[in-house]
N, C-alpha and C. Protein backbone atom coordinates (compact mmCIF):
# COMPACT_ATOMS: atom_id res chain seq x y z
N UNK A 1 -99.92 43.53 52.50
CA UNK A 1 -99.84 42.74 53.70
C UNK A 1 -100.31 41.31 53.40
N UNK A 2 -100.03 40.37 54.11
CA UNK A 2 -99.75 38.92 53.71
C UNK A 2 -101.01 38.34 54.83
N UNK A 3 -101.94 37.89 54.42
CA UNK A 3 -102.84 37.04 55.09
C UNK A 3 -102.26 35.80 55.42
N UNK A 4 -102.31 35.08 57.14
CA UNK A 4 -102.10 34.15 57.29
C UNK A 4 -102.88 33.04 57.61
N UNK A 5 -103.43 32.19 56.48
CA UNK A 5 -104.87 31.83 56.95
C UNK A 5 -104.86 29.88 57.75
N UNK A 6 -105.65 29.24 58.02
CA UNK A 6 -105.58 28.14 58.34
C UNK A 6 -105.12 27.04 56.80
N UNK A 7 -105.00 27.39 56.02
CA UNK A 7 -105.18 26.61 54.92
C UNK A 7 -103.49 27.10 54.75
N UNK A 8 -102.90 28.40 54.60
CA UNK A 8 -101.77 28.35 54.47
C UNK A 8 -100.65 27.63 55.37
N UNK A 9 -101.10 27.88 56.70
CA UNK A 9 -100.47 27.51 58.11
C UNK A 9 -100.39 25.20 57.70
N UNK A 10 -101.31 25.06 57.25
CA UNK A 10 -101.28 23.77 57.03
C UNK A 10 -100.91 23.15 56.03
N UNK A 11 -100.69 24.28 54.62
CA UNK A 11 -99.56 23.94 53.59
C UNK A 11 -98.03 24.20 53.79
N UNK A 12 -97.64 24.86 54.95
CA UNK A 12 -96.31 25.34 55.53
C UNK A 12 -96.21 23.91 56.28
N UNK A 13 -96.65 23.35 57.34
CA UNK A 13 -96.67 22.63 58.09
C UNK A 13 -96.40 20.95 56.71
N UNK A 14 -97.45 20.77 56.03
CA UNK A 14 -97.45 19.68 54.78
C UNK A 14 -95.79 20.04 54.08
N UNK A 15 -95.71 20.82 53.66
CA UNK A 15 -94.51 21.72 52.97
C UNK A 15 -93.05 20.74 53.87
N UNK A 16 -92.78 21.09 54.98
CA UNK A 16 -91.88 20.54 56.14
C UNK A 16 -92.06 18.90 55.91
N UNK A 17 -93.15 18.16 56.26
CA UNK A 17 -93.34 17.02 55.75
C UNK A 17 -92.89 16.46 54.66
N UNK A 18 -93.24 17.13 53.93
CA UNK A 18 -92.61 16.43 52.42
C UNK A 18 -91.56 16.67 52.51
N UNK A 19 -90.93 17.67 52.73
CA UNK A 19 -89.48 18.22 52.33
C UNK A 19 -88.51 16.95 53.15
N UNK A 20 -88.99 16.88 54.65
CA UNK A 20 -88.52 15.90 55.66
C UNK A 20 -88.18 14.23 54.80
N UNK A 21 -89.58 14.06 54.15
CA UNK A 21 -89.57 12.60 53.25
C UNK A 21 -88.76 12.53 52.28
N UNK A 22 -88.53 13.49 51.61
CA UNK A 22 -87.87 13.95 50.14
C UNK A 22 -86.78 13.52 50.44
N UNK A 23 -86.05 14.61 51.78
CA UNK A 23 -84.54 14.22 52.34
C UNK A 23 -84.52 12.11 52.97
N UNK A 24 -85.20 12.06 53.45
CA UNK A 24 -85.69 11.15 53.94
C UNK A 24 -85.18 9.18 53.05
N UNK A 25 -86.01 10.16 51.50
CA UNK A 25 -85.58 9.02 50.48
C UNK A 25 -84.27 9.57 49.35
N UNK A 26 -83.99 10.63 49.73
CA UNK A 26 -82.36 10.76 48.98
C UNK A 26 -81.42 10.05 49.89
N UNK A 27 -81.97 9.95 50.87
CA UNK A 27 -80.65 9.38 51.79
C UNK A 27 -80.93 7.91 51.41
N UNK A 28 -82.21 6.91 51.61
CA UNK A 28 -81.86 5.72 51.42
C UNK A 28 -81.46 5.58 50.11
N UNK A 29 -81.51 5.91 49.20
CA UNK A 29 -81.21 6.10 47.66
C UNK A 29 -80.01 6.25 47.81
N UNK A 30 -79.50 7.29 48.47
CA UNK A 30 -77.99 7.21 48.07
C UNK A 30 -77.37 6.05 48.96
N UNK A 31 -77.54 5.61 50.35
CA UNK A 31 -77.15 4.74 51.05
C UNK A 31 -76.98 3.39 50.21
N UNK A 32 -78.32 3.23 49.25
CA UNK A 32 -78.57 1.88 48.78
C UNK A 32 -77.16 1.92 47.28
N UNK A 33 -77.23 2.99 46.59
CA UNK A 33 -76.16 3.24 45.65
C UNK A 33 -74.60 3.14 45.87
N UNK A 34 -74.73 3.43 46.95
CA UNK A 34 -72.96 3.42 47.88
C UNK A 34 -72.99 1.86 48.15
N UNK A 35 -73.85 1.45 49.05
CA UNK A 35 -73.78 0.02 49.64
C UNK A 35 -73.39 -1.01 47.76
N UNK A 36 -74.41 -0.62 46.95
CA UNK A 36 -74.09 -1.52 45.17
C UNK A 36 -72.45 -1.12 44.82
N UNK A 37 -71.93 0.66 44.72
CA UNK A 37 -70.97 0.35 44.38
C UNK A 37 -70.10 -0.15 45.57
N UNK A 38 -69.85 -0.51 46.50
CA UNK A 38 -69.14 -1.38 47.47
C UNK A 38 -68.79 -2.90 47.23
N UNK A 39 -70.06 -3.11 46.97
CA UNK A 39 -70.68 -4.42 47.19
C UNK A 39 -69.62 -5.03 45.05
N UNK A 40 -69.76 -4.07 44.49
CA UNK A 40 -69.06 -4.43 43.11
C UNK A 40 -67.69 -4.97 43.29
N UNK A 41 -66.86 -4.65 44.50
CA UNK A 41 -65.47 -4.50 44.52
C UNK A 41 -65.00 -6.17 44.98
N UNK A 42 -66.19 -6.44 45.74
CA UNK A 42 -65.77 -7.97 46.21
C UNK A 42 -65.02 -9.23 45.52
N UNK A 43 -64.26 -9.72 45.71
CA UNK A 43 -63.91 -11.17 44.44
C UNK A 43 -64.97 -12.10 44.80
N UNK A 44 -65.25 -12.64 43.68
CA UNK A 44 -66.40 -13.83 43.95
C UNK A 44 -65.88 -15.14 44.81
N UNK A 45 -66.83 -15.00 45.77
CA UNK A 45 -66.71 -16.41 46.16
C UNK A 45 -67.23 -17.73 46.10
N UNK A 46 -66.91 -19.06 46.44
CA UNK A 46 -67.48 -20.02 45.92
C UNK A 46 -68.56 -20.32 47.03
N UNK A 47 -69.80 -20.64 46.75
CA UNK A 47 -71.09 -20.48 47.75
C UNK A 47 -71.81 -21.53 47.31
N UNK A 48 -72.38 -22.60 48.09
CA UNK A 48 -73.50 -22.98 47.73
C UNK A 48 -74.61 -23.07 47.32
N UNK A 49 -75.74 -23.45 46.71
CA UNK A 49 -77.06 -23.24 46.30
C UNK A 49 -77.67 -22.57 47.35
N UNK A 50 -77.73 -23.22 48.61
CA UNK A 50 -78.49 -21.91 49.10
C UNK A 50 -78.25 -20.56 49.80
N UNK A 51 -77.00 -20.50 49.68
CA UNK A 51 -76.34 -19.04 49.77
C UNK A 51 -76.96 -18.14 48.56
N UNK A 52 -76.70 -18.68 47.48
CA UNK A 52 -76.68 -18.28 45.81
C UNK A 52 -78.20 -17.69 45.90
N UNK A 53 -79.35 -18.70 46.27
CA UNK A 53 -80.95 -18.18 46.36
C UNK A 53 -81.00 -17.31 47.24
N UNK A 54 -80.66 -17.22 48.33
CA UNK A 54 -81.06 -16.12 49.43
C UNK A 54 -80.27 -15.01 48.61
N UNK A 55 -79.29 -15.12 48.27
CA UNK A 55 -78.59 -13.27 47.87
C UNK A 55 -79.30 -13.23 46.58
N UNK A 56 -79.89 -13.83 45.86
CA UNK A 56 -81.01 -13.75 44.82
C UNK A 56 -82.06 -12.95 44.92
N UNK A 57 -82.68 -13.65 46.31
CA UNK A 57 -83.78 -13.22 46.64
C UNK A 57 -83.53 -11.72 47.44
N UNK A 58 -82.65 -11.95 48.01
CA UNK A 58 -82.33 -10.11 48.74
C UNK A 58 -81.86 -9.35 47.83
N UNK A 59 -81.40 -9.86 46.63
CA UNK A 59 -81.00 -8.56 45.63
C UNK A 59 -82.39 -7.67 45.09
N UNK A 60 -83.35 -8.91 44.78
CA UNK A 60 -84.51 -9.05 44.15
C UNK A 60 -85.67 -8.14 45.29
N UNK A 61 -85.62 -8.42 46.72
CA UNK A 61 -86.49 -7.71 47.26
C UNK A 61 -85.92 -6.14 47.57
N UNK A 62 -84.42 -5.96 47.62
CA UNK A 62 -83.83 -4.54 47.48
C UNK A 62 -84.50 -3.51 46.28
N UNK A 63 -84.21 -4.89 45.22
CA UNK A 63 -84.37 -3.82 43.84
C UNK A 63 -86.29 -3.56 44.19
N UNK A 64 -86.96 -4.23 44.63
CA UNK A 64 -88.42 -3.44 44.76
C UNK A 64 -88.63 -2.50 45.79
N UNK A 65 -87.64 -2.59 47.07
CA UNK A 65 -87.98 -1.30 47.69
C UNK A 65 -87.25 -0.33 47.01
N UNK A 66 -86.20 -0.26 46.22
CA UNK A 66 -85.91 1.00 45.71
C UNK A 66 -86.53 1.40 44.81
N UNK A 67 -87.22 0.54 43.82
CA UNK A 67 -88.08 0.85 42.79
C UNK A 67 -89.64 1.84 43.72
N UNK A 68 -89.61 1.42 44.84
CA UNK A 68 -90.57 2.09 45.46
C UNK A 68 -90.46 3.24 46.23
N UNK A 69 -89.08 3.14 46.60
CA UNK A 69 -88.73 4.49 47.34
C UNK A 69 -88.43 5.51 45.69
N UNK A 70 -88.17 5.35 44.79
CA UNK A 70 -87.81 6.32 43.48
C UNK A 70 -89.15 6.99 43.28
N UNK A 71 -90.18 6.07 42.86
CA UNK A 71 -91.57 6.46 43.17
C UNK A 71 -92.27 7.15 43.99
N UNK A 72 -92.03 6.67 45.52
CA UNK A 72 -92.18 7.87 46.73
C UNK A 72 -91.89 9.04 46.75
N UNK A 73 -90.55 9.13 46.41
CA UNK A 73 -89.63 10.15 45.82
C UNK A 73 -90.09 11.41 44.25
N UNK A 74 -90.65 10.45 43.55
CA UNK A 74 -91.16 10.79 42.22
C UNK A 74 -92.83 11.90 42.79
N UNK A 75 -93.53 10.99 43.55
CA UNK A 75 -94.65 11.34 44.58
C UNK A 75 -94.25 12.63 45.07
N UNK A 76 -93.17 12.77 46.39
CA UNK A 76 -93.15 13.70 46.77
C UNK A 76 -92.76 14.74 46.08
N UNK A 77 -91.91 15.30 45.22
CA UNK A 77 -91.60 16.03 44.16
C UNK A 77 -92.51 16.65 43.07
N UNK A 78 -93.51 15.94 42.91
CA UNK A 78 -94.74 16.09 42.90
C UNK A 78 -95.54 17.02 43.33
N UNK A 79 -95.60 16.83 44.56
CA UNK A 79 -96.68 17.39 45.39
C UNK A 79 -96.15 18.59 45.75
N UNK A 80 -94.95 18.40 45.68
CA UNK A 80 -93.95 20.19 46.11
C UNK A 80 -94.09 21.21 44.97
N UNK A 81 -93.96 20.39 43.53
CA UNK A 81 -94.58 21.56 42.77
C UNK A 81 -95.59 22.02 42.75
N UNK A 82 -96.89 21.11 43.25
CA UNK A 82 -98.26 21.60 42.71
C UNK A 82 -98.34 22.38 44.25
N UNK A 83 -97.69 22.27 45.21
CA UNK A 83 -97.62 23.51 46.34
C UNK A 83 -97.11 24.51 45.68
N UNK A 84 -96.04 24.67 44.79
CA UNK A 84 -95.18 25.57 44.19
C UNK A 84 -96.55 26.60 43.42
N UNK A 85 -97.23 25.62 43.00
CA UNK A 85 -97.50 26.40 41.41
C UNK A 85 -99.37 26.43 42.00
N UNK A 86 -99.48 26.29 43.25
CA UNK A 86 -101.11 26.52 43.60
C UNK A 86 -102.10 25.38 43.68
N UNK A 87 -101.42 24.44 42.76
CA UNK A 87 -102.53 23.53 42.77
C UNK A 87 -102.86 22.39 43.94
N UNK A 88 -102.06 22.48 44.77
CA UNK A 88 -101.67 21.21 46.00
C UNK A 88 -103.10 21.20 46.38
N UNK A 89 -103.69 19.92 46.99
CA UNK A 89 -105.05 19.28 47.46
C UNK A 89 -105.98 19.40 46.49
N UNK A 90 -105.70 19.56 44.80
CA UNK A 90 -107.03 19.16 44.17
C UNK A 90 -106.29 17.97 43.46
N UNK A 91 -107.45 17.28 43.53
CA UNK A 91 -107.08 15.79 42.40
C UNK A 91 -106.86 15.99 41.36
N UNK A 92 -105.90 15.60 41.37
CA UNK A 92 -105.47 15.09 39.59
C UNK A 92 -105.95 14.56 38.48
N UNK A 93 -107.33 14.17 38.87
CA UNK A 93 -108.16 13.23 38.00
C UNK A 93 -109.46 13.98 37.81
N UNK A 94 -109.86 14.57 38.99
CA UNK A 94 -111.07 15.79 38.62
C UNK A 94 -111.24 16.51 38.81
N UNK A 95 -110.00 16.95 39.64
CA UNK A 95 -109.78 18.27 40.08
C UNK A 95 -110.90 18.89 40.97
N UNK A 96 -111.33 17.71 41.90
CA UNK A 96 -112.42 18.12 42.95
C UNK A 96 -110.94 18.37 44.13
N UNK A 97 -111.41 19.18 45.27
CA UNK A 97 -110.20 19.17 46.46
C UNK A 97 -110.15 17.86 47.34
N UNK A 98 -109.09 17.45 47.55
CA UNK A 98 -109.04 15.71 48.74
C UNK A 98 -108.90 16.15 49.81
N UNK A 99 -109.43 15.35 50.46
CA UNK A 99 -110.10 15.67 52.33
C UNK A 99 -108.86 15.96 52.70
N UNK A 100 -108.76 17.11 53.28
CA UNK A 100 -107.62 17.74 54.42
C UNK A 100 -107.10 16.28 55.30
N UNK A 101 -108.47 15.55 55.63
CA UNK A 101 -107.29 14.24 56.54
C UNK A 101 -106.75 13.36 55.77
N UNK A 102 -107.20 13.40 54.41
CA UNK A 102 -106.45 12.27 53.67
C UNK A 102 -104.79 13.17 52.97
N UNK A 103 -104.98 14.42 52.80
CA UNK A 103 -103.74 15.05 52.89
C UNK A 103 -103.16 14.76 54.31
N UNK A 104 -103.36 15.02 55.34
CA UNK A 104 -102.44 14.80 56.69
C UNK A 104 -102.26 13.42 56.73
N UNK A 105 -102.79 12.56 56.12
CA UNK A 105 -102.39 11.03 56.44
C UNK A 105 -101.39 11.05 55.82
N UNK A 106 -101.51 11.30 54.15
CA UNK A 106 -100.37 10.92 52.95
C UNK A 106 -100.41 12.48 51.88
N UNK A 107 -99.34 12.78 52.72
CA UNK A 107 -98.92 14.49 52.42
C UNK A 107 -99.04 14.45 50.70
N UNK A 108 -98.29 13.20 49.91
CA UNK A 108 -98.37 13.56 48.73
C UNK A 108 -99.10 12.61 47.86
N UNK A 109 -100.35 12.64 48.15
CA UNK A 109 -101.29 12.48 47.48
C UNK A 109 -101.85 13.31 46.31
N UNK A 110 -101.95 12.29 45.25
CA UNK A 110 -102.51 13.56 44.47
C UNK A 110 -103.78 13.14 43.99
N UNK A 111 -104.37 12.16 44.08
CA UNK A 111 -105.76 11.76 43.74
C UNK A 111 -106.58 11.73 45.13
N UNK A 112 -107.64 12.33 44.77
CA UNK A 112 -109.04 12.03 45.88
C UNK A 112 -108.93 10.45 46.43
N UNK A 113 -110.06 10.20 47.03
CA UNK A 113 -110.10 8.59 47.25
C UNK A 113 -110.32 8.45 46.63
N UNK A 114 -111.74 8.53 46.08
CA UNK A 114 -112.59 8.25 44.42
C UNK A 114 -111.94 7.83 43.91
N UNK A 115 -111.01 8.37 43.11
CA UNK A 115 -110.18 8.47 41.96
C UNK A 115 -108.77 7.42 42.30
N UNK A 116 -108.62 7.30 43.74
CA UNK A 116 -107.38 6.55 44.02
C UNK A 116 -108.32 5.06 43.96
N UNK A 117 -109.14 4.95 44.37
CA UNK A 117 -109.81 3.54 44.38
C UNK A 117 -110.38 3.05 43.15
N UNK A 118 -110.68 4.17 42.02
CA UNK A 118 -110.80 3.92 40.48
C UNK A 118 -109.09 3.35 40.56
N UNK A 119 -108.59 4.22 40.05
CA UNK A 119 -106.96 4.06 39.66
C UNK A 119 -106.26 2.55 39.87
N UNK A 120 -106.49 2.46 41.49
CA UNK A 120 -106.43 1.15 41.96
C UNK A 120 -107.09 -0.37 41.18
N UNK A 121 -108.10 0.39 40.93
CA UNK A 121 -109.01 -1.21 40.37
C UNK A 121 -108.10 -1.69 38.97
N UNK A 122 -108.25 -0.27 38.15
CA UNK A 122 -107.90 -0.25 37.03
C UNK A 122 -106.27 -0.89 36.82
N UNK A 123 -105.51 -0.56 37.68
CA UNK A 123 -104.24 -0.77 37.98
C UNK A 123 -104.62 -2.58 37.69
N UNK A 124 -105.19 -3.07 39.04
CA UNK A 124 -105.42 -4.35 38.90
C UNK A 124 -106.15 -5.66 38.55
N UNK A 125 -107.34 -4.74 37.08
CA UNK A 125 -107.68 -5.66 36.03
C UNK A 125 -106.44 -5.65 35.15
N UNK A 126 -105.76 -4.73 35.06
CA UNK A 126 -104.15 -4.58 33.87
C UNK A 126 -103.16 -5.30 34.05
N UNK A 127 -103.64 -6.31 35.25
CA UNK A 127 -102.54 -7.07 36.01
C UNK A 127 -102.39 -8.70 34.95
């Protein structure tokens, strides 16, 4: 017989979440891939300088939200295995468990705070 405990009921519930985000960023991913090959078919036109900078700059801020949604994506996929395989809500870094509300804030978390605010620093002396 199958125990249904508060901790499972709230990895079923996290489980739906992610899965929701997962679908969530395949769609802008593929939206953004359809919209590039579209966008290939056009004949060039003749544009001014500041036409030329703005589609510069919007190519340029596209390519970082997708670089960030792949990552999100990379994140959630993540967190679905270590639900898969038992390990979901312990950190990755010391394998202490992360606060149940910092899981309900950001389902696929995989570092504690601790360890996300180390990570963080470290991230940005490397800068």
């Amino acid at each position: 017989m199958t125990t249904i405990t508060a901790t499972s009921i709230a990895h079923t519930r996290l489980r739906t979440r992610l899965n929701a985000r997962r679908d969530e960023l395949d769609a802008l991913l593929q939206s953004a891939l359809s919209a590039a090959s579209h966008g290939c078919d056009e004949p060039a036109e003749v544009r001014d300088f500041k036409e030329v900078a703005a589609e510069e700059s919007r190519v340029a801020l596209d390519d970082v939200a997708l670089a960030r949604a792949v990552g999100a994506r990379e994140q959630v996929i993540a967190a679905l295995r270590r639900l898969d395989g038992g390990s979901y809500g312990l950190c990755l870094a010391c394998g202490e468990a992360i606060d149940a509300n910092r899981l309900e804030a950001i389902p696929a978390a995989g570092l504690c705070r601790s360890c996300q605010v180390l990570d963080e620093r470290s991230r940005a002396v490397g800068r």
